[in-house]
Protein backbone atom coordinates (compact mmCIF):
# COMPACT_ATOMS: atom_id res chain seq x y z
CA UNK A 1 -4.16 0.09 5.23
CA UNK A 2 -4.71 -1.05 8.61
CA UNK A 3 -6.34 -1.99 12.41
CA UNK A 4 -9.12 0.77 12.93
CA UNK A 5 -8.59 1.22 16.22
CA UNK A 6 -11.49 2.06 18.52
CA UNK A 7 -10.37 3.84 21.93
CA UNK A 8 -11.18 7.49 21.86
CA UNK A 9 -10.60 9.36 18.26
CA UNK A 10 -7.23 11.41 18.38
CA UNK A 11 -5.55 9.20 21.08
CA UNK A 12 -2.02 7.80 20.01
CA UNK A 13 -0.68 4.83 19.62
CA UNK A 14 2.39 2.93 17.68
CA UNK A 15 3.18 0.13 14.56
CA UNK A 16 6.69 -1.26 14.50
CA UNK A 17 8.57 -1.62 10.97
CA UNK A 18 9.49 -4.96 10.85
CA UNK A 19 12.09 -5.34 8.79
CA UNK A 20 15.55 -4.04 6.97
CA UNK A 21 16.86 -0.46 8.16
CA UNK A 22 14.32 0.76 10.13
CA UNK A 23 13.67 -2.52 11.58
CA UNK A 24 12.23 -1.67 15.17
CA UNK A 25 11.48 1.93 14.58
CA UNK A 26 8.01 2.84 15.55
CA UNK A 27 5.19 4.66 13.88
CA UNK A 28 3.03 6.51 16.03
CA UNK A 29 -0.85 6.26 14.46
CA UNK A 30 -3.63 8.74 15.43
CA UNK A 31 -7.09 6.54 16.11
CA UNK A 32 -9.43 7.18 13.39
CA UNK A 33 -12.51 5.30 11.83
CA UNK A 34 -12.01 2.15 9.31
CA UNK A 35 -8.05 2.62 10.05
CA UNK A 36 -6.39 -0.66 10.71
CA UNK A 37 -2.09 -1.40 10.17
CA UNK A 38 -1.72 -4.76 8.04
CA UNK A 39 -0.84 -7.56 10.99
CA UNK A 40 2.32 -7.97 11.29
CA UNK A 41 1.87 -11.62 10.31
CA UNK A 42 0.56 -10.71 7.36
CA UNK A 43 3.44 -7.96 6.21
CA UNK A 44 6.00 -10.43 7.21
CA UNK A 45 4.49 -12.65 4.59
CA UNK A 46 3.89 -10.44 2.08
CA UNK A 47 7.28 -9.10 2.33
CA UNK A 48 8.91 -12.54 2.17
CA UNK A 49 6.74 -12.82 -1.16
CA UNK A 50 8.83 -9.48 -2.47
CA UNK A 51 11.88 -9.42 -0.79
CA UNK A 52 13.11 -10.26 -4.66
CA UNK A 53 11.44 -7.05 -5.90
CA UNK A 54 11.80 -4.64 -3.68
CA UNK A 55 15.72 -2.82 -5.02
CA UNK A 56 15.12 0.91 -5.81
CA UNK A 57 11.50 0.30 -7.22
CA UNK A 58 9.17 3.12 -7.11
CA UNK A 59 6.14 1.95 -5.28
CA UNK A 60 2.41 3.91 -4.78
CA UNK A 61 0.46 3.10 -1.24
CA UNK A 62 -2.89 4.40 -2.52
CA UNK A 63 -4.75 3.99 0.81
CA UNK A 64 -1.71 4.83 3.05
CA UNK A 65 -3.08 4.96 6.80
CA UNK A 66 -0.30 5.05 8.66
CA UNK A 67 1.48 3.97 6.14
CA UNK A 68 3.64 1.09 7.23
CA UNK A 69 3.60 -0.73 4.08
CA UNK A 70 5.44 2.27 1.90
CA UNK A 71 7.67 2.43 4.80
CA UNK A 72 8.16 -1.24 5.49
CA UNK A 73 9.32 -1.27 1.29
CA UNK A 74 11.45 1.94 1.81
CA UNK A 75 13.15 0.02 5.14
CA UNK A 76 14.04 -2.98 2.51
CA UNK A 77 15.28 -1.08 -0.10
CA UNK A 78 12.59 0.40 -2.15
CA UNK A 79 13.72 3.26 -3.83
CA UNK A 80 10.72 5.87 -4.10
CA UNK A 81 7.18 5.04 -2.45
CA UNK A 82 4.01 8.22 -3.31
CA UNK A 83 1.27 8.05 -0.20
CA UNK A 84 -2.34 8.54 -0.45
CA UNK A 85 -3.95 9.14 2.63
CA UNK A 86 -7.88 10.56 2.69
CA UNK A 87 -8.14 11.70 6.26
CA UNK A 88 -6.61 15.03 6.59
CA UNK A 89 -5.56 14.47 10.59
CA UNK A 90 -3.88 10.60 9.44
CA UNK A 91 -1.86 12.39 6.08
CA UNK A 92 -0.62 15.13 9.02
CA UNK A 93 0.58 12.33 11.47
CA UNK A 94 2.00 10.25 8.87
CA UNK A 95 3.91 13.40 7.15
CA UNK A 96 5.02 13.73 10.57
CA UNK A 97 6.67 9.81 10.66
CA UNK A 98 8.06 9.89 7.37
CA UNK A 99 9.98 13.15 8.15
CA UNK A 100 10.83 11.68 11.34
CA UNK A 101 12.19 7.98 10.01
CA UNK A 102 12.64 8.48 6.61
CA UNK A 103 16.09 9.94 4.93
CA UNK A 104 17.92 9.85 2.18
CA UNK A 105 19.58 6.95 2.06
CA UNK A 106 16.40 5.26 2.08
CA UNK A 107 15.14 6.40 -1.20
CA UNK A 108 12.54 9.19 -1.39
CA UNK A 109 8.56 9.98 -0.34
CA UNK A 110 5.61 11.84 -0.84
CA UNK A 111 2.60 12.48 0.84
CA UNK A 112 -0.19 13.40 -0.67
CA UNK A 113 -3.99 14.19 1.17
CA UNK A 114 -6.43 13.24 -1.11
CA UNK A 115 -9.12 10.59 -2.11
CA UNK A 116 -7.43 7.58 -3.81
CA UNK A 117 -9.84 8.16 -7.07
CA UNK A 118 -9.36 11.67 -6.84
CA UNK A 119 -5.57 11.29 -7.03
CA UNK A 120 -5.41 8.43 -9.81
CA UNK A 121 -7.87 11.07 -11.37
CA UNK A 122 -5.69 13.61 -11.67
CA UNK A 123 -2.52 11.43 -12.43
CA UNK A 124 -0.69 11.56 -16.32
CA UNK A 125 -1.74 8.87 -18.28
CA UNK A 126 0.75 6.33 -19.77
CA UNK A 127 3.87 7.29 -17.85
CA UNK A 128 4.18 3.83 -16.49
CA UNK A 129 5.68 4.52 -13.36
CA UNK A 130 5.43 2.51 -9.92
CA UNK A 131 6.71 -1.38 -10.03
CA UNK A 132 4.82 -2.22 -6.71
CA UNK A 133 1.24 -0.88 -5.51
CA UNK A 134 -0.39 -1.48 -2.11
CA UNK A 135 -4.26 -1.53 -2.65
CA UNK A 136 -6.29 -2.08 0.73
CA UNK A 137 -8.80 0.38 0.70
CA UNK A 138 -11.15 -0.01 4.43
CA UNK A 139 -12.79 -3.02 4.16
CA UNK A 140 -16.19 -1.85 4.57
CA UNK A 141 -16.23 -0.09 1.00
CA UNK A 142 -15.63 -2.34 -0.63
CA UNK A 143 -14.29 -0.87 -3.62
CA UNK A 144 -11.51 -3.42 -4.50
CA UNK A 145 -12.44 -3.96 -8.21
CA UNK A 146 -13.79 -0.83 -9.23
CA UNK A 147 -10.13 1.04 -8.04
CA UNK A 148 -8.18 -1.83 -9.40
CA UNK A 149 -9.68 -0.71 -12.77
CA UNK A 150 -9.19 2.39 -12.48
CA UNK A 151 -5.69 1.86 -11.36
CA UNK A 152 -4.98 -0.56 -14.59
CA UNK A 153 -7.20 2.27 -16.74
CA UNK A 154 -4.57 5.30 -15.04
CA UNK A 155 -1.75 3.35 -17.21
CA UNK A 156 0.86 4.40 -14.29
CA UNK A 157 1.74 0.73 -13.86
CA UNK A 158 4.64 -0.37 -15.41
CA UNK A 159 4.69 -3.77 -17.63
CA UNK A 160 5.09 -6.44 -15.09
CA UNK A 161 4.11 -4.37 -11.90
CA UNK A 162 3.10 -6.08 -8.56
CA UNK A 163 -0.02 -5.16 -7.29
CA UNK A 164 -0.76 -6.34 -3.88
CA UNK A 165 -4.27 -6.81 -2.68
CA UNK A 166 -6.07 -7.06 1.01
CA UNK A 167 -9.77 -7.68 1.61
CA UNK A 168 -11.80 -9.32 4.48
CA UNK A 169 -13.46 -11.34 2.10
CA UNK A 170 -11.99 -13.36 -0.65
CA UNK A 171 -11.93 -11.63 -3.94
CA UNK A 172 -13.16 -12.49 -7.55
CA UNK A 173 -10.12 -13.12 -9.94
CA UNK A 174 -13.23 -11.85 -12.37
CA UNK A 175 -13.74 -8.88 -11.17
CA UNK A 176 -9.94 -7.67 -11.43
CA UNK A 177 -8.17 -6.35 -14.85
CA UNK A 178 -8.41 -9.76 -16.77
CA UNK A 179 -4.85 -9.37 -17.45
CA UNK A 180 -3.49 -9.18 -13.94
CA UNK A 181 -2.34 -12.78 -12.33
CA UNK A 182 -2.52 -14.06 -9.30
CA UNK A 183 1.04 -15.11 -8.12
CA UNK A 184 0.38 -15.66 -4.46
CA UNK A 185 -2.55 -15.66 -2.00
CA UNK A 186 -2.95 -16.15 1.45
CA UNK A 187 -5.46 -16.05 4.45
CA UNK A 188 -4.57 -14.81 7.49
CA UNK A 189 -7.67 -15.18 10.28
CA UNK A 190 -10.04 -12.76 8.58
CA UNK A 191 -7.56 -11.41 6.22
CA UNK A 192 -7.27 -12.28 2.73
CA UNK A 193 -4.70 -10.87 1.03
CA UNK A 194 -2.89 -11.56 -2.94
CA UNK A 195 0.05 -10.65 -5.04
CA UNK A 196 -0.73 -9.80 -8.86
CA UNK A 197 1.03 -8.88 -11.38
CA UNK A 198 0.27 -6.74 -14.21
CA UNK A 199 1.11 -8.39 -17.67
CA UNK A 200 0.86 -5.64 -20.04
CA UNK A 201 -0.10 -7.05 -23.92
CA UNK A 202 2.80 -8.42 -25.16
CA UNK A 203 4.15 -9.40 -21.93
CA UNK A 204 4.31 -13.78 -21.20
């Protein structure tokens, strides 16, 4: 997710990819409450921690907002990102930016309006699917461990998936899947933001 912004709801404004194709393209954002893009300081690290990862993976952005981050990993080479997006006006405007910047030589997208619970709800069990998830639901719910469970529960991660995490408060290793890992972690001002990875049984 991202800045909430708070001038007048509906008004218009812009997040720049940072990085590989669409490096410099803009994505217009439509104000709304507890929406806020990941700093760019903060993507820039994050996508120095995966730009190892990132070659035709098939990633999920369950709290999408304007959804920067599935189009910052489609820029750099991803090759499939799903977005979940709760607010019906913010899924419009960003179905409108992916069909505006996004094309097939960038992999493939979809956008889907729906709660992030709902949608893992209704998901197949045990296909194993997406290498790379962004989870950064609005800070103020708070609801970091209960959807990482229900995430790990959903069995659409794939063995060793990546799992990146963003919180304004720093987050329990406890109260996370006990067998996700912390690789990284970082704080950025009141930011704090980690890359797990999901080590299935049977996986060192």
């Amino acid at each position: 997710m991202e800045m909430r912004l708070s001038n007048s709801p509906g008004s218009r404004r812009s997040v720049r990819i940072i990085g590989g194709e669409l490096r410099s393209r803009l994505i217009e954002i439509i104000d709304s409450e507890g929406l806020r893009p990941t700093p760019d300081r903060v993507r820039e690290t994050l996508f120095n921690w995966l730009q190892h990862d990132l070659a035709g993976v098939r990633c999920l952005d369950l709290y999408a907002g304007t959804g920067v981050l599935g189009m910052e990993a489609l820029s750099r080479g991803a090759g499939h990102v799903d977005l979940v997006e709760s607010n019906r006006q913010v899924a419009s405007v960003l179905r409108d930016n992916v069909a505006k910047l996004i094309n097939n030589n960038l992999g493939s997208s979809n956008v889907y309006n729906a709660r992030a619970e709902d949608w893992l709800a209704q998901q197949t069990a045990g296909t194993g699917k997406y290498d790379l998830v962004f989870l950064d639901p609005p800070y103020e719910a708070q609801c970091l461990p209960a959807i990482s469970k229900q995430l790990d529960a959903s069995r659409l991660l794939t063995p060793e998936a990546l799992i990146y995490l963003e919180n304004d408060q720093p987050i329990s290793m406890q109260s996370l899947p006990s067998h996700w890992q912390c690789l990284k972690d970082k704080k950025a001002g009141q930011i704090y933001y980690y890359l797990m990875q999901n080590k299935a049984p049977g996986i060192k």
